[in-house]
PDB file of N, CA and C in Angstrom:
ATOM      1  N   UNK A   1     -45.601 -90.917  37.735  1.00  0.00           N
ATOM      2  CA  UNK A   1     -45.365 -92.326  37.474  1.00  0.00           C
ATOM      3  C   UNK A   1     -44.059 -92.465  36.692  1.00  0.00           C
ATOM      4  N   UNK A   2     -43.312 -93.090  37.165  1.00  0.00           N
ATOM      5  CA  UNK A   2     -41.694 -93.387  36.479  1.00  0.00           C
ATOM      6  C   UNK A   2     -42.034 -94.629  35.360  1.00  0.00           C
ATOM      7  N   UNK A   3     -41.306 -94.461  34.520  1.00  0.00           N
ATOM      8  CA  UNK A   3     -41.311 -95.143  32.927  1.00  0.00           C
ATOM      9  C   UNK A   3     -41.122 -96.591  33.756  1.00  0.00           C
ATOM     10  N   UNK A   4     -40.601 -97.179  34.206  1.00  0.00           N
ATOM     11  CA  UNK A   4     -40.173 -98.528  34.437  1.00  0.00           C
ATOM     12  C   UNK A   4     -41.164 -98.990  35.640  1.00  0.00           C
ATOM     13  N   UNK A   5     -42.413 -98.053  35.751  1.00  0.00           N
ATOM     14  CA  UNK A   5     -43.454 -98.988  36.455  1.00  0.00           C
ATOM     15  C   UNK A   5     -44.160 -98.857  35.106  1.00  0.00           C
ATOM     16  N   UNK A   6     -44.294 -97.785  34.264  1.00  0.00           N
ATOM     17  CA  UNK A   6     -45.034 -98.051  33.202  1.00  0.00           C
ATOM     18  C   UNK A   6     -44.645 -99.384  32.523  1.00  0.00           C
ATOM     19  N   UNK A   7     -43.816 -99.332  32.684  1.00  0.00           N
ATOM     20  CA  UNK A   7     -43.433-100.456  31.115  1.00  0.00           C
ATOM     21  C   UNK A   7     -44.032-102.316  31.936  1.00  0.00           C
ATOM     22  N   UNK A   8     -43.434-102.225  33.115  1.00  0.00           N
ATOM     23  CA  UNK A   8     -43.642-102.872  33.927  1.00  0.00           C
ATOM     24  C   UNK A   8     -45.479-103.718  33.885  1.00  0.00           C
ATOM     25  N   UNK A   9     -46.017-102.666  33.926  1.00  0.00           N
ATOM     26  CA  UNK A   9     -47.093-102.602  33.846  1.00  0.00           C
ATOM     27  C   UNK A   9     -47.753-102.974  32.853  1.00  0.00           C
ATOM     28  N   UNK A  10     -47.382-102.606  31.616  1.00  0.00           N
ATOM     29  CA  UNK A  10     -47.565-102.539  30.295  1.00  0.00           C
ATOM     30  C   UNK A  10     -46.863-104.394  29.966  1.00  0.00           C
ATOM     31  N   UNK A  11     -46.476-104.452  30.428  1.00  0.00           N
ATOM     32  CA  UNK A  11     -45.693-105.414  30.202  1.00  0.00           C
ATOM     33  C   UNK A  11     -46.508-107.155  30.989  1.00  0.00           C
ATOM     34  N   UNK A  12     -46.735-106.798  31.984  1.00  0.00           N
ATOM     35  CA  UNK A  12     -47.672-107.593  32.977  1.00  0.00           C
ATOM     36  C   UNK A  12     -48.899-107.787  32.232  1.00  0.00           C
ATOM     37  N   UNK A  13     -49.556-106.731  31.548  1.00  0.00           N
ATOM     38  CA  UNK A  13     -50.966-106.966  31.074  1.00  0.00           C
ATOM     39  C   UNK A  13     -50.640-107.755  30.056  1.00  0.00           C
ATOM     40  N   UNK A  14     -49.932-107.552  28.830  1.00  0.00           N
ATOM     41  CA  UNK A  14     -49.462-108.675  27.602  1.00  0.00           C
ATOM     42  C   UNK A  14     -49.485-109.764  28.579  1.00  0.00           C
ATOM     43  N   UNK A  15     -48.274-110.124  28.863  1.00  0.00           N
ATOM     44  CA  UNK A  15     -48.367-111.406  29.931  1.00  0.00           C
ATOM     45  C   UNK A  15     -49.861-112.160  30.044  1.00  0.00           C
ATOM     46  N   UNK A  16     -50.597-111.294  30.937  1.00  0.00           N
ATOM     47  CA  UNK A  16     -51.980-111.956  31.715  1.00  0.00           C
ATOM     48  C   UNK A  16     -52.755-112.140  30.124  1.00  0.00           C
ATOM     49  N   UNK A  17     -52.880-111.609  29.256  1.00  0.00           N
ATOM     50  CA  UNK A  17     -53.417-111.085  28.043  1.00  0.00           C
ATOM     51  C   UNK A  17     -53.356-112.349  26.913  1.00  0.00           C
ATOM     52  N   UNK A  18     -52.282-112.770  27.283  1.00  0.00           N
ATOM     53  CA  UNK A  18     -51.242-113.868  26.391  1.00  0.00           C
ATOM     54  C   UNK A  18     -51.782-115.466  26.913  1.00  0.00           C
ATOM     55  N   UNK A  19     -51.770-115.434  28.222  1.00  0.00           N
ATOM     56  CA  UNK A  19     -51.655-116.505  29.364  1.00  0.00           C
ATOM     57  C   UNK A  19     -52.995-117.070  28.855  1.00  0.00           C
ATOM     58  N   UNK A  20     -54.385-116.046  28.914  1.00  0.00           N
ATOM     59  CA  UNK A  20     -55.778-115.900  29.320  1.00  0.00           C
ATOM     60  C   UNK A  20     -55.803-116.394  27.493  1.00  0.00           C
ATOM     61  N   UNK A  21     -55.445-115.742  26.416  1.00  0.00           N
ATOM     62  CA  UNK A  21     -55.480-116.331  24.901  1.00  0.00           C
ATOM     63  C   UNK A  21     -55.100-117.790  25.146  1.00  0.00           C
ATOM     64  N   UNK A  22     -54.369-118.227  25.441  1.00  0.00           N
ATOM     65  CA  UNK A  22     -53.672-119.635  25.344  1.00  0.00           C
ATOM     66  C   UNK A  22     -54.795-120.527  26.180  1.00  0.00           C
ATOM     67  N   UNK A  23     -55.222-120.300  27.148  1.00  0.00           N
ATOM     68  CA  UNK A  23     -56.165-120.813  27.837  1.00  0.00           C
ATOM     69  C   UNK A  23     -57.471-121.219  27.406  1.00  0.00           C
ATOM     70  N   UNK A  24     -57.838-120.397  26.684  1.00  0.00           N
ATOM     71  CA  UNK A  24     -58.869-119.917  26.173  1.00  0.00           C
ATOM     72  C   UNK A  24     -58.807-121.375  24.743  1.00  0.00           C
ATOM     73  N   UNK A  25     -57.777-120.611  23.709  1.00  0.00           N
ATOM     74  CA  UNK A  25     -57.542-121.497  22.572  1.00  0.00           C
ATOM     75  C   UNK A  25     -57.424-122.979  22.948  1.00  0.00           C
ATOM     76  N   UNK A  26     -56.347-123.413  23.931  1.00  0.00           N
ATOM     77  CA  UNK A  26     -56.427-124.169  24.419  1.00  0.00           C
ATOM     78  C   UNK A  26     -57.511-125.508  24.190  1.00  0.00           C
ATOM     79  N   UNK A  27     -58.706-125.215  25.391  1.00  0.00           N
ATOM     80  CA  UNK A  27     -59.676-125.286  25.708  1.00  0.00           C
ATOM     81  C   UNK A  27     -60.979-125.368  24.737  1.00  0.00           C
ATOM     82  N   UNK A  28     -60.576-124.208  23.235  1.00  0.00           N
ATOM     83  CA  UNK A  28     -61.164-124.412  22.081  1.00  0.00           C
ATOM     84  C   UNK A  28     -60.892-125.524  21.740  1.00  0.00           C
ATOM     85  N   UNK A  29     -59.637-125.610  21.295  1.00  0.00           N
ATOM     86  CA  UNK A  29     -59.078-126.901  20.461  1.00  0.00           C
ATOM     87  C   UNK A  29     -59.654-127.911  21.067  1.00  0.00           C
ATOM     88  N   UNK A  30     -59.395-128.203  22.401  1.00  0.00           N
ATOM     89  CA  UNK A  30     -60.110-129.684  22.594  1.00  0.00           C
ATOM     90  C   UNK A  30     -61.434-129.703  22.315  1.00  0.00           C
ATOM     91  N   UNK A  31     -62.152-128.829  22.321  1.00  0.00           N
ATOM     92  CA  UNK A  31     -63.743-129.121  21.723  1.00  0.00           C
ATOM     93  C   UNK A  31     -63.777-129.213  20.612  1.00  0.00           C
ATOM     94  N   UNK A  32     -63.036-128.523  19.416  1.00  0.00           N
ATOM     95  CA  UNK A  32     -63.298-128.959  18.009  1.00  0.00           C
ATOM     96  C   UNK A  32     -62.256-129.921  17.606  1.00  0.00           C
ATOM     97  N   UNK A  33     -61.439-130.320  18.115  1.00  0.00           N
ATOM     98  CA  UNK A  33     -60.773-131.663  17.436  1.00  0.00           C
ATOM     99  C   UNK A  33     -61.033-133.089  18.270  1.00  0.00           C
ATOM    100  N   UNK A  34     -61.657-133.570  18.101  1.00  0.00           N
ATOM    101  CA  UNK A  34     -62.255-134.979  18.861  1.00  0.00           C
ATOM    102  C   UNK A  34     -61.484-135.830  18.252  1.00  0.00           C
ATOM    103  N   UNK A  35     -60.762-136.520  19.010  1.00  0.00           N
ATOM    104  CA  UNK A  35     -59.719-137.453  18.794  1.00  0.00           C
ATOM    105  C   UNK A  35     -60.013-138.802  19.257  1.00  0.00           C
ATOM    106  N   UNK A  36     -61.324-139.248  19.471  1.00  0.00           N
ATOM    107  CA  UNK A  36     -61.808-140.159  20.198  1.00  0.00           C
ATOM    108  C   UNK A  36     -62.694-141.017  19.353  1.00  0.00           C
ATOM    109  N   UNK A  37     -62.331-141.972  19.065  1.00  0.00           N
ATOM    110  CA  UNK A  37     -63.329-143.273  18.105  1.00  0.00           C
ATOM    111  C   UNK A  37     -64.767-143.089  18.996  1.00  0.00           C
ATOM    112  N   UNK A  38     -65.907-143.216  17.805  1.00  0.00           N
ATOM    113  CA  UNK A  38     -67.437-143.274  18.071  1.00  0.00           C
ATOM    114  C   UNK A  38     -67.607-144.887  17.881  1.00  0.00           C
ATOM    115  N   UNK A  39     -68.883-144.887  18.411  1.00  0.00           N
ATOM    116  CA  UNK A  39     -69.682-146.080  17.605  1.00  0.00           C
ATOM    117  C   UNK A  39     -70.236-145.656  16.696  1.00  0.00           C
ATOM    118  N   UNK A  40     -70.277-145.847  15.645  1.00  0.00           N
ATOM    119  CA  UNK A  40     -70.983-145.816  14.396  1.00  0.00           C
ATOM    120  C   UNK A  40     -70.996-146.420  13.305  1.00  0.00           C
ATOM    121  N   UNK A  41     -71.803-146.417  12.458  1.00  0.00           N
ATOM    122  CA  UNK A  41     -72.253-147.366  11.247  1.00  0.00           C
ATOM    123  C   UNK A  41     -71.777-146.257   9.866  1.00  0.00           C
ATOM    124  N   UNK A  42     -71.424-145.309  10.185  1.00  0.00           N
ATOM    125  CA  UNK A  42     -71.408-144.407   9.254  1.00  0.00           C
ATOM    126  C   UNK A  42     -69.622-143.805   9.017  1.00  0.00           C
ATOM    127  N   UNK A  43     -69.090-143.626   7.472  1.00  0.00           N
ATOM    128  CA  UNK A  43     -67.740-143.066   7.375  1.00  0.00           C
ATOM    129  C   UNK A  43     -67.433-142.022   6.866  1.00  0.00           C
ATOM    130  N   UNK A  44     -66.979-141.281   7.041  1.00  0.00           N
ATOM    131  CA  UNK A  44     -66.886-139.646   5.714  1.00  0.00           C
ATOM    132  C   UNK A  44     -65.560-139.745   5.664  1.00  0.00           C
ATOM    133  N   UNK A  45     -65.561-139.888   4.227  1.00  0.00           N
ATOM    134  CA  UNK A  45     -64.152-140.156   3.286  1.00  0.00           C
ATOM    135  C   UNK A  45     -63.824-138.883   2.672  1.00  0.00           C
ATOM    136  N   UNK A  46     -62.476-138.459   2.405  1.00  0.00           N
ATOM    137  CA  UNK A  46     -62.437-137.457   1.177  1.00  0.00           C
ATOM    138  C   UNK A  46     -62.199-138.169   0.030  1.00  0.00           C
ATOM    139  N   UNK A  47     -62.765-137.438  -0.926  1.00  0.00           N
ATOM    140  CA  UNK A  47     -62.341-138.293  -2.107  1.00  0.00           C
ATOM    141  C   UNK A  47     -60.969-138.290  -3.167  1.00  0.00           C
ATOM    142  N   UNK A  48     -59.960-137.590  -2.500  1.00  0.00           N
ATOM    143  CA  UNK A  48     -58.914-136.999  -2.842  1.00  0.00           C
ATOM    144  C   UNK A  48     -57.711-137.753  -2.258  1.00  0.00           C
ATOM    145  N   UNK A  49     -58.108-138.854  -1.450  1.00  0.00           N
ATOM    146  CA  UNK A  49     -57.092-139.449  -0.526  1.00  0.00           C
ATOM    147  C   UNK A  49     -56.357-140.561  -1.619  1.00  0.00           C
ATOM    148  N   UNK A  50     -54.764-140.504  -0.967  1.00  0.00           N
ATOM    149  CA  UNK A  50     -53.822-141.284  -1.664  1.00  0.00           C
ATOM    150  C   UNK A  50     -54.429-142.334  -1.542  1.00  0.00           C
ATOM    151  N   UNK A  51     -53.271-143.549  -2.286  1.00  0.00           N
ATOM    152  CA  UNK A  51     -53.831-145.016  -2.107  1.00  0.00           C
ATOM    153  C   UNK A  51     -53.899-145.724  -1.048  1.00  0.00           C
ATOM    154  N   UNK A  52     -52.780-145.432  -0.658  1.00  0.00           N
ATOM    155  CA  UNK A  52     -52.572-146.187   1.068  1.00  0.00           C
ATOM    156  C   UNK A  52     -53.969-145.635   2.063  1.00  0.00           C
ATOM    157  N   UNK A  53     -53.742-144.623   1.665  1.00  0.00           N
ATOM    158  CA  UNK A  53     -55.500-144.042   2.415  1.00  0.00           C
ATOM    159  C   UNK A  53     -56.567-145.100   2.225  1.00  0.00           C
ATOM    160  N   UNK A  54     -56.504-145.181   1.054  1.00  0.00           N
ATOM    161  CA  UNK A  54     -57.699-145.632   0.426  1.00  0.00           C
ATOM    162  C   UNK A  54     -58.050-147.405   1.358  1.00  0.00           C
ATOM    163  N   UNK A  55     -56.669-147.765   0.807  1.00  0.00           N
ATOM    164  CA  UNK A  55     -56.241-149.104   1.470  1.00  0.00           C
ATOM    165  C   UNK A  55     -56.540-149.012   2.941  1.00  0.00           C
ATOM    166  N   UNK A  56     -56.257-148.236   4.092  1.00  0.00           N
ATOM    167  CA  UNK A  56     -56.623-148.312   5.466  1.00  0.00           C
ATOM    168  C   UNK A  56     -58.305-147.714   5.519  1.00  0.00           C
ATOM    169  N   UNK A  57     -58.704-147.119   4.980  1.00  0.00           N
ATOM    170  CA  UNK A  57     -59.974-146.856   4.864  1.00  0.00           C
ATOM    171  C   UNK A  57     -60.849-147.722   4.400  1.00  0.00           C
ATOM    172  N   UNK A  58     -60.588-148.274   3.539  1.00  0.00           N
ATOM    173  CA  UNK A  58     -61.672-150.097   3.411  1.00  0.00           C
ATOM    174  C   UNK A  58     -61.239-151.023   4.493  1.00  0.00           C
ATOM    175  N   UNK A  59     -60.249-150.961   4.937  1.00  0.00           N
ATOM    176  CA  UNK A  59     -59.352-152.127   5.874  1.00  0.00           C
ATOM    177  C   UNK A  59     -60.300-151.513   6.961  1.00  0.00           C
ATOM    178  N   UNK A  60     -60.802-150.205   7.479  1.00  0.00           N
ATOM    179  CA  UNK A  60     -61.325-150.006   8.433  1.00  0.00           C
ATOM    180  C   UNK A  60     -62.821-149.879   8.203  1.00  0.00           C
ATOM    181  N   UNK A  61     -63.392-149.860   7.328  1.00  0.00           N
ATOM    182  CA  UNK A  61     -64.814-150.401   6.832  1.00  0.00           C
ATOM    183  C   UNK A  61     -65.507-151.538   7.251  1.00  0.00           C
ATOM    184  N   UNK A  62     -64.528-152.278   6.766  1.00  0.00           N
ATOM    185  CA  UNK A  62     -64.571-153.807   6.902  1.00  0.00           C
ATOM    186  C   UNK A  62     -64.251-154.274   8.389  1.00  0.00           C
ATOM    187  N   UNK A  63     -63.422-154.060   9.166  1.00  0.00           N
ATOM    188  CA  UNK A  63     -63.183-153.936  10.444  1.00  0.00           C
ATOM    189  C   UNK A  63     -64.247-153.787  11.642  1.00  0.00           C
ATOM    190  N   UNK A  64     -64.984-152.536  11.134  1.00  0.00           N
ATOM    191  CA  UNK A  64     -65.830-151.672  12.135  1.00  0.00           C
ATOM    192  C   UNK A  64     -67.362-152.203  11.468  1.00  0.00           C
ATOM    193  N   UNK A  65     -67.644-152.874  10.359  1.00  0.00           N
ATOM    194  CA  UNK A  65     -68.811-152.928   9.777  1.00  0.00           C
ATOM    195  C   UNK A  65     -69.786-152.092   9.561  1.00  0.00           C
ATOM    196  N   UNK A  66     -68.550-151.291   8.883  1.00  0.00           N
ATOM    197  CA  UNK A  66     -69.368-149.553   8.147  1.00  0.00           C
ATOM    198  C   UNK A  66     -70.586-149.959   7.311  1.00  0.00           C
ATOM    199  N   UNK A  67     -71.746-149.278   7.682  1.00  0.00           N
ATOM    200  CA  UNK A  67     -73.004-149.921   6.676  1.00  0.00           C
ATOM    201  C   UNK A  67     -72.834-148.850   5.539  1.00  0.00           C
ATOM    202  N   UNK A  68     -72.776-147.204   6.076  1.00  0.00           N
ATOM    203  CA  UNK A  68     -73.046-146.447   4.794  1.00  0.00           C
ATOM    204  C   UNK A  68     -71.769-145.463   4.981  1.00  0.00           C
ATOM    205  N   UNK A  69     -71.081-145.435   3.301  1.00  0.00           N
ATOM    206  CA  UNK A  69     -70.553-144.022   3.284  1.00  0.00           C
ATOM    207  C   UNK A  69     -70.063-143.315   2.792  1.00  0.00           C
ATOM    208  N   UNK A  70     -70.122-141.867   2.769  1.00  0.00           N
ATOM    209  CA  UNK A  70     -70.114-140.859   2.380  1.00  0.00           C
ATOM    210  C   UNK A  70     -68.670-140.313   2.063  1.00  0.00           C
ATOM    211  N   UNK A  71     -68.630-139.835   0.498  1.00  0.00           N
ATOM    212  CA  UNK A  71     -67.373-139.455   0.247  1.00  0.00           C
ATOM    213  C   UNK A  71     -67.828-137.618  -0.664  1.00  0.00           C
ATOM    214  N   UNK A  72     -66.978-137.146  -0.034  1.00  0.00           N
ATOM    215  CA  UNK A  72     -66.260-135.895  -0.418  1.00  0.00           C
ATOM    216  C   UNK A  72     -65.239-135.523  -1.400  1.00  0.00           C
ATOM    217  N   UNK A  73     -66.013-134.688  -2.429  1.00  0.00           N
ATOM    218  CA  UNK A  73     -64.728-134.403  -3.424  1.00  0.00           C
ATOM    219  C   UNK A  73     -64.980-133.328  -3.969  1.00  0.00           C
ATOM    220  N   UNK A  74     -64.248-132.449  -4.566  1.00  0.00           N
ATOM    221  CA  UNK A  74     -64.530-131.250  -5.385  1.00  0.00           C
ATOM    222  C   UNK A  74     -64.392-131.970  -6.542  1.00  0.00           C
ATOM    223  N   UNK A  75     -64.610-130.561  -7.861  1.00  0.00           N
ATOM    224  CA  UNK A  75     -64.472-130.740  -9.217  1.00  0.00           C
ATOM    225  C   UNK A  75     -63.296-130.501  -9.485  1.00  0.00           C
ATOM    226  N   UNK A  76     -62.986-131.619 -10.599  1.00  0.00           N
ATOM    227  CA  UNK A  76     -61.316-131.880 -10.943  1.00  0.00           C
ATOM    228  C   UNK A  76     -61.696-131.301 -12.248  1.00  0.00           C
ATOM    229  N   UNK A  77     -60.434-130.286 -11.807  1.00  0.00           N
ATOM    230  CA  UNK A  77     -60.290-129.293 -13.106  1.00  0.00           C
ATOM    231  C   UNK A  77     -59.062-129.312 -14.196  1.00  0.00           C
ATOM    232  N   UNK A  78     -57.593-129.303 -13.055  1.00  0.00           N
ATOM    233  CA  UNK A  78     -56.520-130.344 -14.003  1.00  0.00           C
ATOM    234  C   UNK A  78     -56.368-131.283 -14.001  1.00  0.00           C
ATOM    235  N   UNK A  79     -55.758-131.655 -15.231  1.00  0.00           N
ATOM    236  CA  UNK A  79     -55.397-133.103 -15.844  1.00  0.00           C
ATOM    237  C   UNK A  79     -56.805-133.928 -16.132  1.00  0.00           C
ATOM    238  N   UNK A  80     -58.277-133.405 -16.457  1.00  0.00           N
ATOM    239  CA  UNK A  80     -59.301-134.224 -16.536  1.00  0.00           C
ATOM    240  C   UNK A  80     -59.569-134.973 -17.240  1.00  0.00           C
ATOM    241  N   UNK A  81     -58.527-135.265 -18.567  1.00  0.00           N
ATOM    242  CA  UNK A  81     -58.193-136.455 -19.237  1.00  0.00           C
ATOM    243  C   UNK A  81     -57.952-137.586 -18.587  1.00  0.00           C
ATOM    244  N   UNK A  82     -56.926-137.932 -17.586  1.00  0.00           N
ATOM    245  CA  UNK A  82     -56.592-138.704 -17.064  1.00  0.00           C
ATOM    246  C   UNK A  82     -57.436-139.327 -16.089  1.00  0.00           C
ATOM    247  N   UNK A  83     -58.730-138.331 -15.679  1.00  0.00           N
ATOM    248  CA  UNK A  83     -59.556-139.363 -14.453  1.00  0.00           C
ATOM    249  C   UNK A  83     -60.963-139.689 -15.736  1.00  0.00           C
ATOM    250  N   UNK A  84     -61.556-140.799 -15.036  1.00  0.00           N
ATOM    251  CA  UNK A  84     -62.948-141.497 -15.200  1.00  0.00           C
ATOM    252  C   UNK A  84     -64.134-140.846 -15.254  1.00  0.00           C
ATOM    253  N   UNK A  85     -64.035-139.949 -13.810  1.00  0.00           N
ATOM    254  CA  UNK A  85     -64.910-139.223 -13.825  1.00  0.00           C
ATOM    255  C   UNK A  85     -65.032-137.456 -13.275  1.00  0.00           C
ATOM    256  N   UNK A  86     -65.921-136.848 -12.870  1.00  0.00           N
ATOM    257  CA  UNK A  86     -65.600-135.404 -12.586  1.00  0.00           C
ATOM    258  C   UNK A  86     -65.100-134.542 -11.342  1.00  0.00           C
ATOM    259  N   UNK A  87     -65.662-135.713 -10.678  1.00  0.00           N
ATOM    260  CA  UNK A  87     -65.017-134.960  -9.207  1.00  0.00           C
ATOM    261  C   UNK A  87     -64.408-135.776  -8.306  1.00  0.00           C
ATOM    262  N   UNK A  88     -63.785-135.649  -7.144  1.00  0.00           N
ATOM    263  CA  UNK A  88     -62.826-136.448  -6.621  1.00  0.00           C
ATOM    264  C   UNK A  88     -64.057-137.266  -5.873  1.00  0.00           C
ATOM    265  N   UNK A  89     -65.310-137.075  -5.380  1.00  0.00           N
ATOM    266  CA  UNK A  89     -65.914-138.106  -4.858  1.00  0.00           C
ATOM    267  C   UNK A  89     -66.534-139.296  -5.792  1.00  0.00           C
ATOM    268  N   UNK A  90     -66.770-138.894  -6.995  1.00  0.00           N
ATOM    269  CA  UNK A  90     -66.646-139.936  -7.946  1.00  0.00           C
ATOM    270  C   UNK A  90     -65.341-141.079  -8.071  1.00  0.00           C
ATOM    271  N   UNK A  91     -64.610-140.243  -7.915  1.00  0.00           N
ATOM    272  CA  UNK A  91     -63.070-141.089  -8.466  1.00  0.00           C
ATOM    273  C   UNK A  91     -62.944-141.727  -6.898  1.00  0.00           C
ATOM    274  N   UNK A  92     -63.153-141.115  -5.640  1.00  0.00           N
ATOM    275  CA  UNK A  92     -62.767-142.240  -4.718  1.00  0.00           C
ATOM    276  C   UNK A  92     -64.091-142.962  -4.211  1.00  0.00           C
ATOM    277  N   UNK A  93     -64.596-143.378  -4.887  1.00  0.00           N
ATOM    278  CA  UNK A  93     -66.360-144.099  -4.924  1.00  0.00           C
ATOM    279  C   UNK A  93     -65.489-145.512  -5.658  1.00  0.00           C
ATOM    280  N   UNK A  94     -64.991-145.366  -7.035  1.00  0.00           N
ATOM    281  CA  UNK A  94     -64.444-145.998  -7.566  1.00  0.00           C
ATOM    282  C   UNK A  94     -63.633-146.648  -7.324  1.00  0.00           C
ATOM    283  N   UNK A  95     -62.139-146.182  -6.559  1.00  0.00           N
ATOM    284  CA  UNK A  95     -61.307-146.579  -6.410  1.00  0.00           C
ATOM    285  C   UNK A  95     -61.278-147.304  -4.538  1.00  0.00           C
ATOM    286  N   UNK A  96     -62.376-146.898  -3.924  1.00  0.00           N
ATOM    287  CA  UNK A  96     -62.802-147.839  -2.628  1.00  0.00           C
ATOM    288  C   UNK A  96     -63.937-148.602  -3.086  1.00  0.00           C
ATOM    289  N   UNK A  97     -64.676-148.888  -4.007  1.00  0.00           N
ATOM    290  CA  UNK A  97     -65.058-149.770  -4.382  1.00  0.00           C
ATOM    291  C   UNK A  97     -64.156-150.986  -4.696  1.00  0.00           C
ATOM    292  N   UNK A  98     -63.406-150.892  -5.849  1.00  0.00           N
ATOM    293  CA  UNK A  98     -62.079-151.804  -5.912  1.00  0.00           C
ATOM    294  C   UNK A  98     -61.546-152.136  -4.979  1.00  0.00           C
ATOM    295  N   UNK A  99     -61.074-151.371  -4.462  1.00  0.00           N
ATOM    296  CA  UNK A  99     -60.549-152.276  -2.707  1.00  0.00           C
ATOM    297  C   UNK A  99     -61.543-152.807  -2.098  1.00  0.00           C
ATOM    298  N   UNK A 100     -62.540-152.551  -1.617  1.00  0.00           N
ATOM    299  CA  UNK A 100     -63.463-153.228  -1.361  1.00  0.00           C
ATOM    300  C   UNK A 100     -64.193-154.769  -2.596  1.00  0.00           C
ATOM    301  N   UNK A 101     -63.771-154.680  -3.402  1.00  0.00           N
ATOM    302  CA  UNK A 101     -64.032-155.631  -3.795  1.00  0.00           C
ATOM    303  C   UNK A 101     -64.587-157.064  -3.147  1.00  0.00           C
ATOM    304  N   UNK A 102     -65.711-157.805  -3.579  1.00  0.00           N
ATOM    305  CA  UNK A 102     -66.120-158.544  -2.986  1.00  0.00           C
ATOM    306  C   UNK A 102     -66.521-158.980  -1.625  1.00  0.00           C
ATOM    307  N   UNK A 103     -66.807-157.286  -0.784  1.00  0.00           N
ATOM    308  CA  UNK A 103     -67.340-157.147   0.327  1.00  0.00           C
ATOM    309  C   UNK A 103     -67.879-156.419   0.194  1.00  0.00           C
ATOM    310  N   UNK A 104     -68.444-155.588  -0.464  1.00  0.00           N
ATOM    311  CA  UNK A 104     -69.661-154.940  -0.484  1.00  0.00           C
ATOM    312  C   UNK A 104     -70.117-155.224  -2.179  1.00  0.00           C
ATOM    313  N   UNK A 105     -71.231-154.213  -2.763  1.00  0.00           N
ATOM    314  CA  UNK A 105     -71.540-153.857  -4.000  1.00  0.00           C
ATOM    315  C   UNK A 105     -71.373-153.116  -4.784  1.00  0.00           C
TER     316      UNK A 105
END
Protein backbone atom coordinates (compact mmCIF):
# COMPACT_ATOMS: atom_id res chain seq x y z
CA UNK A 1 0.00 0.00 0.00
CA UNK A 2 1.66 3.42 -1.08
CA UNK A 3 1.58 6.31 1.65
CA UNK A 4 -0.73 8.60 -0.48
CA UNK A 5 -3.60 5.98 -0.59
CA UNK A 6 -2.90 5.77 3.08
CA UNK A 7 -3.17 9.23 3.88
CA UNK A 8 -5.91 9.48 1.39
CA UNK A 9 -7.73 7.18 3.23
CA UNK A 10 -6.95 8.35 6.53
CA UNK A 11 -7.98 11.44 5.45
CA UNK A 12 -11.59 10.44 3.90
CA UNK A 13 -12.53 8.78 7.25
CA UNK A 14 -11.94 12.32 9.35
CA UNK A 15 -14.01 13.80 6.59
CA UNK A 16 -17.07 11.14 6.85
CA UNK A 17 -16.22 11.23 10.79
CA UNK A 18 -16.56 15.11 10.91
CA UNK A 19 -19.64 15.31 8.37
CA UNK A 20 -21.61 12.35 10.54
CA UNK A 21 -20.50 14.70 14.15
CA UNK A 22 -22.04 17.80 12.61
CA UNK A 23 -25.12 15.95 11.64
CA UNK A 24 -25.57 14.38 14.51
CA UNK A 25 -24.95 17.78 16.81
CA UNK A 26 -26.83 19.44 14.46
CA UNK A 27 -29.96 17.58 14.92
CA UNK A 28 -29.16 17.62 18.85
CA UNK A 29 -29.33 21.25 19.00
CA UNK A 30 -32.65 21.51 17.49
CA UNK A 31 -34.13 19.24 20.12
CA UNK A 32 -32.69 20.99 23.10
CA UNK A 33 -33.06 24.58 22.11
CA UNK A 34 -36.85 25.21 21.39
CA UNK A 35 -37.19 28.45 19.98
CA UNK A 36 -40.86 28.31 19.63
CA UNK A 37 -43.52 30.28 21.97
CA UNK A 38 -45.94 27.73 24.08
CA UNK A 39 -49.25 28.35 25.41
CA UNK A 40 -48.91 28.73 28.85
CA UNK A 41 -49.94 30.29 32.08
CA UNK A 42 -46.64 29.73 33.58
CA UNK A 43 -42.92 31.95 33.44
CA UNK A 44 -39.36 30.96 34.69
CA UNK A 45 -37.44 34.04 35.35
CA UNK A 46 -33.79 34.24 36.49
CA UNK A 47 -33.42 36.25 39.20
CA UNK A 48 -30.21 37.86 38.19
CA UNK A 49 -31.63 39.62 35.10
CA UNK A 50 -30.75 43.35 34.29
CA UNK A 51 -33.44 45.97 34.39
CA UNK A 52 -34.48 46.17 30.94
CA UNK A 53 -34.99 42.36 31.43
CA UNK A 54 -36.92 42.87 34.13
CA UNK A 55 -38.97 45.61 32.24
CA UNK A 56 -39.74 43.15 29.06
CA UNK A 57 -40.46 40.36 31.38
CA UNK A 58 -43.49 42.03 33.25
CA UNK A 59 -44.35 43.76 29.81
CA UNK A 60 -44.65 40.05 28.77
CA UNK A 61 -46.56 38.81 31.88
CA UNK A 62 -49.00 41.16 31.45
CA UNK A 63 -49.28 40.60 27.69
CA UNK A 64 -49.63 36.75 27.75
CA UNK A 65 -51.67 36.70 31.19
CA UNK A 66 -48.99 34.84 33.12
CA UNK A 67 -51.01 33.43 36.20
CA UNK A 68 -47.88 31.94 38.09
CA UNK A 69 -44.14 32.56 38.31
CA UNK A 70 -41.24 31.15 39.09
CA UNK A 71 -37.95 32.85 39.64
CA UNK A 72 -34.42 31.51 39.91
CA UNK A 73 -31.53 32.77 41.83
CA UNK A 74 -28.48 31.67 43.65
CA UNK A 75 -26.97 33.00 46.95
CA UNK A 76 -25.47 36.46 46.75
CA UNK A 77 -22.30 36.33 48.28
CA UNK A 78 -20.60 39.76 47.06
CA UNK A 79 -21.49 43.05 47.87
CA UNK A 80 -24.45 41.63 50.36
CA UNK A 81 -24.70 44.93 51.95
CA UNK A 82 -26.07 46.48 49.11
CA UNK A 83 -29.06 43.94 48.32
CA UNK A 84 -32.47 43.53 50.52
CA UNK A 85 -32.31 40.23 50.50
CA UNK A 86 -30.20 36.78 50.07
CA UNK A 87 -30.48 35.41 46.90
CA UNK A 88 -31.04 36.66 43.46
CA UNK A 89 -34.62 35.06 43.39
CA UNK A 90 -35.55 37.11 46.28
CA UNK A 91 -34.15 40.32 44.83
CA UNK A 92 -35.91 39.67 41.37
CA UNK A 93 -39.38 38.72 43.23
CA UNK A 94 -38.92 42.29 44.39
CA UNK A 95 -37.83 44.14 41.76
CA UNK A 96 -40.74 42.42 39.18
CA UNK A 97 -43.03 43.01 41.68
CA UNK A 98 -42.36 46.86 41.34
CA UNK A 99 -42.72 46.76 37.78
CA UNK A 100 -45.55 44.99 38.03
CA UNK A 101 -47.01 47.24 40.23
CA UNK A 102 -50.67 47.49 40.37
CA UNK A 103 -51.28 44.40 38.25
CA UNK A 104 -50.77 41.85 40.29
CA UNK A 105 -50.06 41.46 44.34
Amino acid sequence: MKKKDFFIGVFATLVIQILIFFIIFINAWNIVCFNKEINTDVAVLEGWMCDHSIKEAADYIIKNNIKTVFISGNHINKQKKFFPKDNYAQLGEILLKNELKGYIC
